[in-house]
PDB file of N, CA and C in Angstrom:
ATOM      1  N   UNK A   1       0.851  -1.175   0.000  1.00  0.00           N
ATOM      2  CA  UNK A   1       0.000   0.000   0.000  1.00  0.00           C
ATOM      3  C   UNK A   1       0.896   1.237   0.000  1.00  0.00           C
ATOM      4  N   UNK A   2       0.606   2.070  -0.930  1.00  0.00           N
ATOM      5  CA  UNK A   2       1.680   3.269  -0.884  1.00  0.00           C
ATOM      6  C   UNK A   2       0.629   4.516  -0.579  1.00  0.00           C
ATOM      7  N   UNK A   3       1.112   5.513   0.716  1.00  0.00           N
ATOM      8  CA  UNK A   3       0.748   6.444   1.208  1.00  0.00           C
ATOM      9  C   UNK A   3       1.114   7.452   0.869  1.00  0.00           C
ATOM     10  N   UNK A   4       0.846   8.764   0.508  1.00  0.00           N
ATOM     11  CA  UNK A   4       1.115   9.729   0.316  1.00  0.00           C
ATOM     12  C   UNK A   4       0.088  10.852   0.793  1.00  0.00           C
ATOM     13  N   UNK A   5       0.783  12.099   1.704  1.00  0.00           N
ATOM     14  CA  UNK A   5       0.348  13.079   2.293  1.00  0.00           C
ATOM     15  C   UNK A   5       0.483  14.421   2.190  1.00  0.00           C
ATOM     16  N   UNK A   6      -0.257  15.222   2.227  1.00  0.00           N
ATOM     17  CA  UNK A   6       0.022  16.579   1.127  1.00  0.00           C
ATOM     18  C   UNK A   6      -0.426  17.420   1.911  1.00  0.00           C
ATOM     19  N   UNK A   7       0.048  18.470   2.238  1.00  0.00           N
ATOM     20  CA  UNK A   7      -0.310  19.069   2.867  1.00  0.00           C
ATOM     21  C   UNK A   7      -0.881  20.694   1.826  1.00  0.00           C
ATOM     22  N   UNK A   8      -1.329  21.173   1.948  1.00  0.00           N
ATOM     23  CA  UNK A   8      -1.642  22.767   1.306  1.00  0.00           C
ATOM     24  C   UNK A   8      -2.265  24.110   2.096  1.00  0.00           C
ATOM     25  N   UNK A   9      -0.770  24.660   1.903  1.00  0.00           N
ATOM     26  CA  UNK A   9      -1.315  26.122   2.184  1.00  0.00           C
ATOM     27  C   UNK A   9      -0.832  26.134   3.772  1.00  0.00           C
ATOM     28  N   UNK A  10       0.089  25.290   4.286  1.00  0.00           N
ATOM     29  CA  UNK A  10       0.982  25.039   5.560  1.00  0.00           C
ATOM     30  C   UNK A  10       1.928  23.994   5.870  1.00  0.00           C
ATOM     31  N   UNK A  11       2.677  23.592   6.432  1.00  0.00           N
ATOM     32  CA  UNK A  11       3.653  22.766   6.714  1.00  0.00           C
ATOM     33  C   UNK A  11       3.014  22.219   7.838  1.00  0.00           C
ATOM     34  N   UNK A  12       3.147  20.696   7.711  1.00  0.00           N
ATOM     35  CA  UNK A  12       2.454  19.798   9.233  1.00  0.00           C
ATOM     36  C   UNK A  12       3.381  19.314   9.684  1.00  0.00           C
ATOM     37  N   UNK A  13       3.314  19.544  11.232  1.00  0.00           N
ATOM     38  CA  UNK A  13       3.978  19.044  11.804  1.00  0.00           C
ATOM     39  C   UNK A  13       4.482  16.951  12.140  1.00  0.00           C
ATOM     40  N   UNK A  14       5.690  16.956  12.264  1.00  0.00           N
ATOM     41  CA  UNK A  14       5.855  15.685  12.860  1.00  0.00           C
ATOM     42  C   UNK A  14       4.390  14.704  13.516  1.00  0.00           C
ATOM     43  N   UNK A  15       4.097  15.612  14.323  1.00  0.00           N
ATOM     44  CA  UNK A  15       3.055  15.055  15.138  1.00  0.00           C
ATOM     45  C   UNK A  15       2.038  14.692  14.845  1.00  0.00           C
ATOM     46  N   UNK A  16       2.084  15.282  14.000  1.00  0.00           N
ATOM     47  CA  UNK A  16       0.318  15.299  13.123  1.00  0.00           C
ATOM     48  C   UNK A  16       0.370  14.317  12.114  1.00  0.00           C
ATOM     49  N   UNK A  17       1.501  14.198  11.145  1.00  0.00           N
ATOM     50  CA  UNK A  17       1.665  13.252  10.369  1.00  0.00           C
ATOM     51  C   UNK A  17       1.884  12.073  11.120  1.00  0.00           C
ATOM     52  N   UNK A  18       2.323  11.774  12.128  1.00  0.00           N
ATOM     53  CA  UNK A  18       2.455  10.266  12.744  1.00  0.00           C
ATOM     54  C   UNK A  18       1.017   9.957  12.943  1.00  0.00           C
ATOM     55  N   UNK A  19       0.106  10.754  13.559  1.00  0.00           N
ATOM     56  CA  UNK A  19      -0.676  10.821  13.953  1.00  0.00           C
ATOM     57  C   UNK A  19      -1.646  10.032  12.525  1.00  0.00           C
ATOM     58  N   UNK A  20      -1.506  10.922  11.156  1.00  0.00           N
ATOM     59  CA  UNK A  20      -2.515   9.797  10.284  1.00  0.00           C
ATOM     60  C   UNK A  20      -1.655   8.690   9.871  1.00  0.00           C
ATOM     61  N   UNK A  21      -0.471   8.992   9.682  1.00  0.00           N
ATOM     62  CA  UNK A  21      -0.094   7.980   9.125  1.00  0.00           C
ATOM     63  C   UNK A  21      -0.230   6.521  10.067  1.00  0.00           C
ATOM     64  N   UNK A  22      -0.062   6.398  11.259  1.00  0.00           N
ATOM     65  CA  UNK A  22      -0.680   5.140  12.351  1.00  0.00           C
ATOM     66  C   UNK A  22      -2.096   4.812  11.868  1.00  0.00           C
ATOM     67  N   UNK A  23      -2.845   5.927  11.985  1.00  0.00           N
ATOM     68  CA  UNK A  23      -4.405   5.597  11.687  1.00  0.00           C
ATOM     69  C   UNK A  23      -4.692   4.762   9.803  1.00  0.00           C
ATOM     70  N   UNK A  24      -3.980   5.503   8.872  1.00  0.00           N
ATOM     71  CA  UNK A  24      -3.740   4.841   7.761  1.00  0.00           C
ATOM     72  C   UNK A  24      -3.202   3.485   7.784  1.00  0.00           C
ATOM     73  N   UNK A  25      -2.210   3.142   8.618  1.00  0.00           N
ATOM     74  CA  UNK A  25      -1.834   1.624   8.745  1.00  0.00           C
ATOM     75  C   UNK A  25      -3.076   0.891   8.908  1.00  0.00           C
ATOM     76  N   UNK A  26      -3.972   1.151   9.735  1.00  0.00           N
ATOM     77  CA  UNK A  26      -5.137   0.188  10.010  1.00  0.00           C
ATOM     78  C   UNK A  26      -5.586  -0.150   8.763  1.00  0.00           C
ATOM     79  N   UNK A  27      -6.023   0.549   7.425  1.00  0.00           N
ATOM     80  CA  UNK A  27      -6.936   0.888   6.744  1.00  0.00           C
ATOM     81  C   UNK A  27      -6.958  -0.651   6.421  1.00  0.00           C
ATOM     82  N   UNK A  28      -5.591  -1.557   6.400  1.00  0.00           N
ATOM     83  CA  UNK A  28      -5.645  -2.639   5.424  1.00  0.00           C
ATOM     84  C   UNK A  28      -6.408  -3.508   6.065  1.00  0.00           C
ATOM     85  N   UNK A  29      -6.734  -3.474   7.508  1.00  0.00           N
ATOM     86  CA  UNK A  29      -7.594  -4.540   8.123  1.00  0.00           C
ATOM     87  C   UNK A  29      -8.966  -4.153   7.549  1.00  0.00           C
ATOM     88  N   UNK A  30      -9.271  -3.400   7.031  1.00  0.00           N
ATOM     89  CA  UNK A  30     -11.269  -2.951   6.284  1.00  0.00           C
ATOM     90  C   UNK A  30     -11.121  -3.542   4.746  1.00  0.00           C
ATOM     91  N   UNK A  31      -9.664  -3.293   4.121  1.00  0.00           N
ATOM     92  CA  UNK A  31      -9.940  -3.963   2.919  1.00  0.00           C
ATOM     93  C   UNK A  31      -8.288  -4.024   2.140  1.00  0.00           C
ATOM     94  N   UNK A  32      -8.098  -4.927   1.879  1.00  0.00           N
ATOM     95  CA  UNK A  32      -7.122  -5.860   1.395  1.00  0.00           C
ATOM     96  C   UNK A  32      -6.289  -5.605  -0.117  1.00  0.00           C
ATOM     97  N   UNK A  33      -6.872  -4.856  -0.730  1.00  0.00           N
ATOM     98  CA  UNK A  33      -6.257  -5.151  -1.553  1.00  0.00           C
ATOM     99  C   UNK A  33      -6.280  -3.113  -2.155  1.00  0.00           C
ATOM    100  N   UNK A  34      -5.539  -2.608  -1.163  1.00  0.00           N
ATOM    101  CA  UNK A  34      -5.922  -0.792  -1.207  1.00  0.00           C
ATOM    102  C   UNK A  34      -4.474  -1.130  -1.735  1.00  0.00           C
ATOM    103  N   UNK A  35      -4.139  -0.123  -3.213  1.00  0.00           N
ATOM    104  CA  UNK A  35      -2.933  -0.003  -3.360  1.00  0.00           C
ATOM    105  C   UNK A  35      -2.183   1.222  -3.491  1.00  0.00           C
ATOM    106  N   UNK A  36      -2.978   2.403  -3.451  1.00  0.00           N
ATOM    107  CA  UNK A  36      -2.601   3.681  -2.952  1.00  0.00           C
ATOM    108  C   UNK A  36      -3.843   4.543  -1.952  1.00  0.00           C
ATOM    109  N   UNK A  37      -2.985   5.075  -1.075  1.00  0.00           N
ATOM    110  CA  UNK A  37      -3.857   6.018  -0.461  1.00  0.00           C
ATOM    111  C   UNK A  37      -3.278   7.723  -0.541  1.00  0.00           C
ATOM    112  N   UNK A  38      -4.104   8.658  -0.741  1.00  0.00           N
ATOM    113  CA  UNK A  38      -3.881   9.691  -1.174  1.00  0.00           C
ATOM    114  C   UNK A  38      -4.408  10.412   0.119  1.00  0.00           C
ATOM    115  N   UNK A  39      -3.684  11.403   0.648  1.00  0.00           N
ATOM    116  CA  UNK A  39      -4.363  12.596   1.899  1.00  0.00           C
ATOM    117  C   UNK A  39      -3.505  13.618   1.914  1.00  0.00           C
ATOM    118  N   UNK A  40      -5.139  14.616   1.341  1.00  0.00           N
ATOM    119  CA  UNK A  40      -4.246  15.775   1.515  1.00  0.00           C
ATOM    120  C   UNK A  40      -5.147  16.630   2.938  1.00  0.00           C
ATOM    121  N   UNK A  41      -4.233  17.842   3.273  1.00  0.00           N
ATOM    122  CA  UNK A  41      -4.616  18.301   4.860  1.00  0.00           C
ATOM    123  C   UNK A  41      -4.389  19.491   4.226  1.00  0.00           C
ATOM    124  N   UNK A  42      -5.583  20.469   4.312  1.00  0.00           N
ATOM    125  CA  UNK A  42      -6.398  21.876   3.633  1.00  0.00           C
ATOM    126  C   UNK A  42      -6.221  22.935   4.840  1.00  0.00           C
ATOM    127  N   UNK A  43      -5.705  24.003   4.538  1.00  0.00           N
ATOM    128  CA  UNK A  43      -6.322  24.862   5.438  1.00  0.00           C
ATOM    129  C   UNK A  43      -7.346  25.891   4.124  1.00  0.00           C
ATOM    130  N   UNK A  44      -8.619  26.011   4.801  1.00  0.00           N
ATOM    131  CA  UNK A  44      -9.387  26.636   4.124  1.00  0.00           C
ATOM    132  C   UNK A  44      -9.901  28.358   4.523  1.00  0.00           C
ATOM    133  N   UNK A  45      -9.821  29.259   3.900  1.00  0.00           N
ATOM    134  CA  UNK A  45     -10.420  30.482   4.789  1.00  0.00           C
ATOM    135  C   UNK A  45     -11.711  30.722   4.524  1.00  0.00           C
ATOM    136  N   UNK A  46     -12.763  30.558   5.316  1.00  0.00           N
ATOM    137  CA  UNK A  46     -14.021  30.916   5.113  1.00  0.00           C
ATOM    138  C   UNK A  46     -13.602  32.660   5.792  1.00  0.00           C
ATOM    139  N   UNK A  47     -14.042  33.767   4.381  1.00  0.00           N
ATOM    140  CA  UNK A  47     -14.177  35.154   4.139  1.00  0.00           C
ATOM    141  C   UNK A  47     -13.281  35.854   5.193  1.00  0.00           C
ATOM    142  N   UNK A  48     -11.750  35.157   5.020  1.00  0.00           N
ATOM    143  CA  UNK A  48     -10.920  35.616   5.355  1.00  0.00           C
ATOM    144  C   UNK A  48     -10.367  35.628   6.793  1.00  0.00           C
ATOM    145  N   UNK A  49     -11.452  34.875   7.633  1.00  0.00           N
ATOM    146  CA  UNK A  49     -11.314  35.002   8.888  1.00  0.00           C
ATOM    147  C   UNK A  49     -10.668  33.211   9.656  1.00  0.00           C
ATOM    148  N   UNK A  50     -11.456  32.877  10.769  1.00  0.00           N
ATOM    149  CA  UNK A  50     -11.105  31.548  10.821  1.00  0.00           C
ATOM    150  C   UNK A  50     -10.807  30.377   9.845  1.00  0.00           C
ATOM    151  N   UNK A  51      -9.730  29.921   9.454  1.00  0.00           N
ATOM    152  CA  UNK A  51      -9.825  28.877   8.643  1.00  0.00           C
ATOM    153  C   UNK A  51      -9.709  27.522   9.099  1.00  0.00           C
ATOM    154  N   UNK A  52     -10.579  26.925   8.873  1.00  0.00           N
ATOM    155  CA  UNK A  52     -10.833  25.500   8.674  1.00  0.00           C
ATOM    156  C   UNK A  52     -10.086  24.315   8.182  1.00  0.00           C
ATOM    157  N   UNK A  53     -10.379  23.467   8.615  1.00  0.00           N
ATOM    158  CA  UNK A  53      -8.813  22.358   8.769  1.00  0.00           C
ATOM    159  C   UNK A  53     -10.071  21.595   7.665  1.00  0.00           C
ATOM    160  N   UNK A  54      -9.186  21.100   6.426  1.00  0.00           N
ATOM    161  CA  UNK A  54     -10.019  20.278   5.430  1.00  0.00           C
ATOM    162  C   UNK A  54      -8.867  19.072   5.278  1.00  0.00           C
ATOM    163  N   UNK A  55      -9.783  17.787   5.773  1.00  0.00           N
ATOM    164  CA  UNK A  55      -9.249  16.631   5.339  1.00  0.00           C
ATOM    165  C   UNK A  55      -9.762  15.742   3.901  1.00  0.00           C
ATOM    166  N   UNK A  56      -8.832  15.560   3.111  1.00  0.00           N
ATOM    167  CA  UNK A  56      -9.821  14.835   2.047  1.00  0.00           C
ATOM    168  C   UNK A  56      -8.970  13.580   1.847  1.00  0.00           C
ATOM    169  N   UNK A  57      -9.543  12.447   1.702  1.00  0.00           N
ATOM    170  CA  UNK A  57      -8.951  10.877   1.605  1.00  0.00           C
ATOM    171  C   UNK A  57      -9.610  10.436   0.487  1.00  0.00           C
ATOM    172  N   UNK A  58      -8.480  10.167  -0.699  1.00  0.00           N
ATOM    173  CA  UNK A  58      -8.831   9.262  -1.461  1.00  0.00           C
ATOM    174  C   UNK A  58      -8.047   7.880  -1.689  1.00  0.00           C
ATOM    175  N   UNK A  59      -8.862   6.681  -1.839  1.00  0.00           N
ATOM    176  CA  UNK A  59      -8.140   5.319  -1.509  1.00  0.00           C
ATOM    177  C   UNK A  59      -8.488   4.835  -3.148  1.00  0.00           C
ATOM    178  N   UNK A  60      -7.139   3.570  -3.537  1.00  0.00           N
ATOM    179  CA  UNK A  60      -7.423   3.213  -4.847  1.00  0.00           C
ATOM    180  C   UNK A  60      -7.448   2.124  -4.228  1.00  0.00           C
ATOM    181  N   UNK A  61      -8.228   1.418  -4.776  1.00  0.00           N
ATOM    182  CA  UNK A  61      -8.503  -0.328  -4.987  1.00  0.00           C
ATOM    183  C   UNK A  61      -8.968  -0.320  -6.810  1.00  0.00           C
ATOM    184  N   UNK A  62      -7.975  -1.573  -6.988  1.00  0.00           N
ATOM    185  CA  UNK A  62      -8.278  -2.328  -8.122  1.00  0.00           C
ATOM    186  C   UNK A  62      -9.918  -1.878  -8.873  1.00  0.00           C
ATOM    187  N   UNK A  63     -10.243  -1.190  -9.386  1.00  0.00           N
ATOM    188  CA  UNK A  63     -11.789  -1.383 -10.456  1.00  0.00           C
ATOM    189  C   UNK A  63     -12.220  -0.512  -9.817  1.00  0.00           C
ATOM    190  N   UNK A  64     -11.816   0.067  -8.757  1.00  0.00           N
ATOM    191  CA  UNK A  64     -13.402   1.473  -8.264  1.00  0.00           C
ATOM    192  C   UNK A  64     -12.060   2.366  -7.160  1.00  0.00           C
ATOM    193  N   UNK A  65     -12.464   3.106  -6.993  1.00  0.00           N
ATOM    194  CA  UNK A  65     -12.229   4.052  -5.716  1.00  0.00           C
ATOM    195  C   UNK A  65     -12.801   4.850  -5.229  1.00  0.00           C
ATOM    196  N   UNK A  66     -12.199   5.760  -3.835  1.00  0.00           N
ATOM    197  CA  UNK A  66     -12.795   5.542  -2.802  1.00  0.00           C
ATOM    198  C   UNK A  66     -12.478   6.849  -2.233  1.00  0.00           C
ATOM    199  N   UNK A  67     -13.661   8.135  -2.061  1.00  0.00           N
ATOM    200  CA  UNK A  67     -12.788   9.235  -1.583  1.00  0.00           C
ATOM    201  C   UNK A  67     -14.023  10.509  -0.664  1.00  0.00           C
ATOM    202  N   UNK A  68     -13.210  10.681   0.150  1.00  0.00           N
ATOM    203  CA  UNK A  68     -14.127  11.467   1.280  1.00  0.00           C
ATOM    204  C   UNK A  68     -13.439  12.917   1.614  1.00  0.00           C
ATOM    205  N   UNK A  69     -14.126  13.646   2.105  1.00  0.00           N
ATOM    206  CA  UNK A  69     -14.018  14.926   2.457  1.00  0.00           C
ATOM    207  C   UNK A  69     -14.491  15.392   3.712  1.00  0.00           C
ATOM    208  N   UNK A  70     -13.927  15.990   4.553  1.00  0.00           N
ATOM    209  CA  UNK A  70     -14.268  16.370   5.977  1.00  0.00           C
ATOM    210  C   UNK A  70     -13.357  17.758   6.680  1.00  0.00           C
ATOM    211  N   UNK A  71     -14.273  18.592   7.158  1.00  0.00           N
ATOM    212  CA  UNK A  71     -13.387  19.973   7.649  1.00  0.00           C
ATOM    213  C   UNK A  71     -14.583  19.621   9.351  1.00  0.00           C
ATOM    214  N   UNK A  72     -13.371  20.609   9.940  1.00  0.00           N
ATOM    215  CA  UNK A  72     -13.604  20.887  11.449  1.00  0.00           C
ATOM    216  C   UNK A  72     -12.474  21.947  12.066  1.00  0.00           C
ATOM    217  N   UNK A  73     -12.439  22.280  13.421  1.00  0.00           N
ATOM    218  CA  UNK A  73     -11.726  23.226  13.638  1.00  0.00           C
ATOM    219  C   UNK A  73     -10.287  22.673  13.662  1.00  0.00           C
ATOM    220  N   UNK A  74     -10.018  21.744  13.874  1.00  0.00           N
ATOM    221  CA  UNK A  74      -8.782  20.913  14.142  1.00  0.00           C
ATOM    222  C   UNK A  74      -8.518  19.531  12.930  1.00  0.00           C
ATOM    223  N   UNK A  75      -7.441  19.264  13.107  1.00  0.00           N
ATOM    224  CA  UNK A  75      -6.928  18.136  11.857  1.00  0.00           C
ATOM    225  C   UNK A  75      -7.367  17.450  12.294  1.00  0.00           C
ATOM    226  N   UNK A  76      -7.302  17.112  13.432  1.00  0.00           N
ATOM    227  CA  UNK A  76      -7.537  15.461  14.385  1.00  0.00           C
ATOM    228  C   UNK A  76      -9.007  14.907  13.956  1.00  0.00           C
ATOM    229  N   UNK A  77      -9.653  16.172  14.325  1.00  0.00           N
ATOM    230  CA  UNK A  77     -11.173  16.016  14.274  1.00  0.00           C
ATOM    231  C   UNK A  77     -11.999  15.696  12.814  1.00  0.00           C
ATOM    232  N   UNK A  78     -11.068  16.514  11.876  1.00  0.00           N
ATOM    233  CA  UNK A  78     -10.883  16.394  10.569  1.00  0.00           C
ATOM    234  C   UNK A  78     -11.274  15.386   9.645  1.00  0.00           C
ATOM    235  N   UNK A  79      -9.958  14.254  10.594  1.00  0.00           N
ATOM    236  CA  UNK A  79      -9.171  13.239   9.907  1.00  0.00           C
ATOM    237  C   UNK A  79     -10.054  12.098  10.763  1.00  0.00           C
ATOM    238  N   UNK A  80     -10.391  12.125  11.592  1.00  0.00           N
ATOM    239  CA  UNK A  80     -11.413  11.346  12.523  1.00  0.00           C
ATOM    240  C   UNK A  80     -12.481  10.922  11.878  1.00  0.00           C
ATOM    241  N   UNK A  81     -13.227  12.118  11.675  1.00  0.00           N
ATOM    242  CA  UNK A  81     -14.241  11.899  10.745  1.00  0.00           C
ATOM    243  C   UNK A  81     -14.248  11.633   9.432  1.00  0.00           C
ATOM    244  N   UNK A  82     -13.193  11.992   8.471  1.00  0.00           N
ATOM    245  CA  UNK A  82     -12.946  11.407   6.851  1.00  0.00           C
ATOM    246  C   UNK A  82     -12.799   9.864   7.328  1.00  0.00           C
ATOM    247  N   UNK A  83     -11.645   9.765   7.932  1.00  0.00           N
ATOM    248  CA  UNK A  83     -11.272   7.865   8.332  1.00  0.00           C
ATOM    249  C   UNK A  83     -12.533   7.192   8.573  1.00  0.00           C
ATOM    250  N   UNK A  84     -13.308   7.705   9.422  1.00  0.00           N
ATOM    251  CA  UNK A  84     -14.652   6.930   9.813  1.00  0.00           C
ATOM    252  C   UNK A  84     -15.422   6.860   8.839  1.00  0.00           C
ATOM    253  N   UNK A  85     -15.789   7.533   7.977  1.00  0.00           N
ATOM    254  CA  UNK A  85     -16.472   7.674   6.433  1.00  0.00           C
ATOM    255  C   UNK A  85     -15.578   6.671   5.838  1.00  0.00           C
ATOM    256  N   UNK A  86     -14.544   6.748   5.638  1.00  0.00           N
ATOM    257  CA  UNK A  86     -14.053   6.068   4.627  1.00  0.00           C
ATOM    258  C   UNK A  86     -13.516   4.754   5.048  1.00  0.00           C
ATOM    259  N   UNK A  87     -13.576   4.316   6.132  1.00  0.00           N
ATOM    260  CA  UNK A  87     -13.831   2.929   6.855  1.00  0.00           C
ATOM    261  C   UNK A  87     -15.122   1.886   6.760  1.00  0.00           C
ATOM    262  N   UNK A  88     -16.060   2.945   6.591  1.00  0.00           N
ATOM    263  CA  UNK A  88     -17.994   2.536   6.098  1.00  0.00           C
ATOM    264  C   UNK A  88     -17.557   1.997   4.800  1.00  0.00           C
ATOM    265  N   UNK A  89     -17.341   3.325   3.970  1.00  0.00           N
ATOM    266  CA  UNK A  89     -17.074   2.878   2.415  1.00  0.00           C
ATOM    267  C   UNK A  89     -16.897   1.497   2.208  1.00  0.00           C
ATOM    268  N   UNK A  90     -15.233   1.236   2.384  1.00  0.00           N
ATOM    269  CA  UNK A  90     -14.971  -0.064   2.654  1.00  0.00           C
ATOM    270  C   UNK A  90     -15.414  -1.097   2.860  1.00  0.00           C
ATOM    271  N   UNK A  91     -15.918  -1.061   4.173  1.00  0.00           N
ATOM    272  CA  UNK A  91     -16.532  -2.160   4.504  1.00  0.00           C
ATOM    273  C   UNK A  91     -17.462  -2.469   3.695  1.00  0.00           C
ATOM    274  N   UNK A  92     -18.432  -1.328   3.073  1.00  0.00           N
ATOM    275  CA  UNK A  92     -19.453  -1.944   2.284  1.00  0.00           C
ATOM    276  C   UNK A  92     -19.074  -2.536   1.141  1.00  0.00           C
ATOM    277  N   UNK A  93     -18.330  -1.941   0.545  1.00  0.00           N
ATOM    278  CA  UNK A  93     -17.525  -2.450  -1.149  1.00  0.00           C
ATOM    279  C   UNK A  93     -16.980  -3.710  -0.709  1.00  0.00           C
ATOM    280  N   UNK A  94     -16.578  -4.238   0.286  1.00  0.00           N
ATOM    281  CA  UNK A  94     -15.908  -5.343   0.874  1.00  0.00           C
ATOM    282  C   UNK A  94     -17.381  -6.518   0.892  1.00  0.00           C
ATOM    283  N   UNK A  95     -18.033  -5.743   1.366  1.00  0.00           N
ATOM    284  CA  UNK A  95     -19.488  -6.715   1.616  1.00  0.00           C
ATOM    285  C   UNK A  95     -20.060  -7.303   0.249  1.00  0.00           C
ATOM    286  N   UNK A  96     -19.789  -5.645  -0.233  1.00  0.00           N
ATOM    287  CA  UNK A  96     -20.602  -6.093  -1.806  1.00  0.00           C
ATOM    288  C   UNK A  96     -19.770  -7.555  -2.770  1.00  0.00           C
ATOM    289  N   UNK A  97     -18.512  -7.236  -2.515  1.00  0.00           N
ATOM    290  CA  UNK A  97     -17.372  -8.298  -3.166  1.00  0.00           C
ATOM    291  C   UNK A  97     -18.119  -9.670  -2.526  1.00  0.00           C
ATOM    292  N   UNK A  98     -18.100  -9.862  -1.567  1.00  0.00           N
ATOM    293  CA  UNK A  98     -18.164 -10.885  -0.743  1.00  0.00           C
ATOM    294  C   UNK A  98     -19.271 -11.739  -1.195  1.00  0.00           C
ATOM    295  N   UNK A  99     -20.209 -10.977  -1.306  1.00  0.00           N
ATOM    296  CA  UNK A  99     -21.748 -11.597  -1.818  1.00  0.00           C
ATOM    297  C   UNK A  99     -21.921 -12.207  -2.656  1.00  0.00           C
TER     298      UNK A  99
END
């Protein structure tokens, strides 16, 4: 599985990248045969003022793929919620195979 992480419009820290990249290790226990994963980490400005932490995950598997979008005030929270979306995904495309 090859990972790649992008950041735009800031530099992430150490911490933060360990931080998905651990959570990305799991991904292969939901589905088996992921052969790239793509994440990029957004800072967004809504009208110039607070900006918003945008996580977007896209996963390749063989014949279809797989891609989510999620903002919140923080990355963590971000990336929490894209992973959990895109853990459902999975599982279902996994189900559907299965059947």
């Amino acid at each position: 599985m090859n990972i790649s992480i992008q950041t735009v419009h800031f530099d992430a820290d150490q911490k933060l990248l360990d931080f998905v990249q651990k959570k990305l290790d799991k991904l292969t226990t939901f589905h088996d045969r992921i052969t790239k994963v793509e994440v990029y980490l957004k800072l967004e400005s809504l009208a110039h003022t607070i900006k918003e932490k945008v996580v977007e995950i896209k996963i390749h598997i063989p014949k279809q793929d797989c891609f989510v979008k999620a903002s919140s005030k923080t990355f963590q929270t971000s990336f929490d919620r894209a992973f959990d979306s895109i853990t459902n995904q999975l599982k279902k495309k996994k189900e559907r195979i299965a059947a």
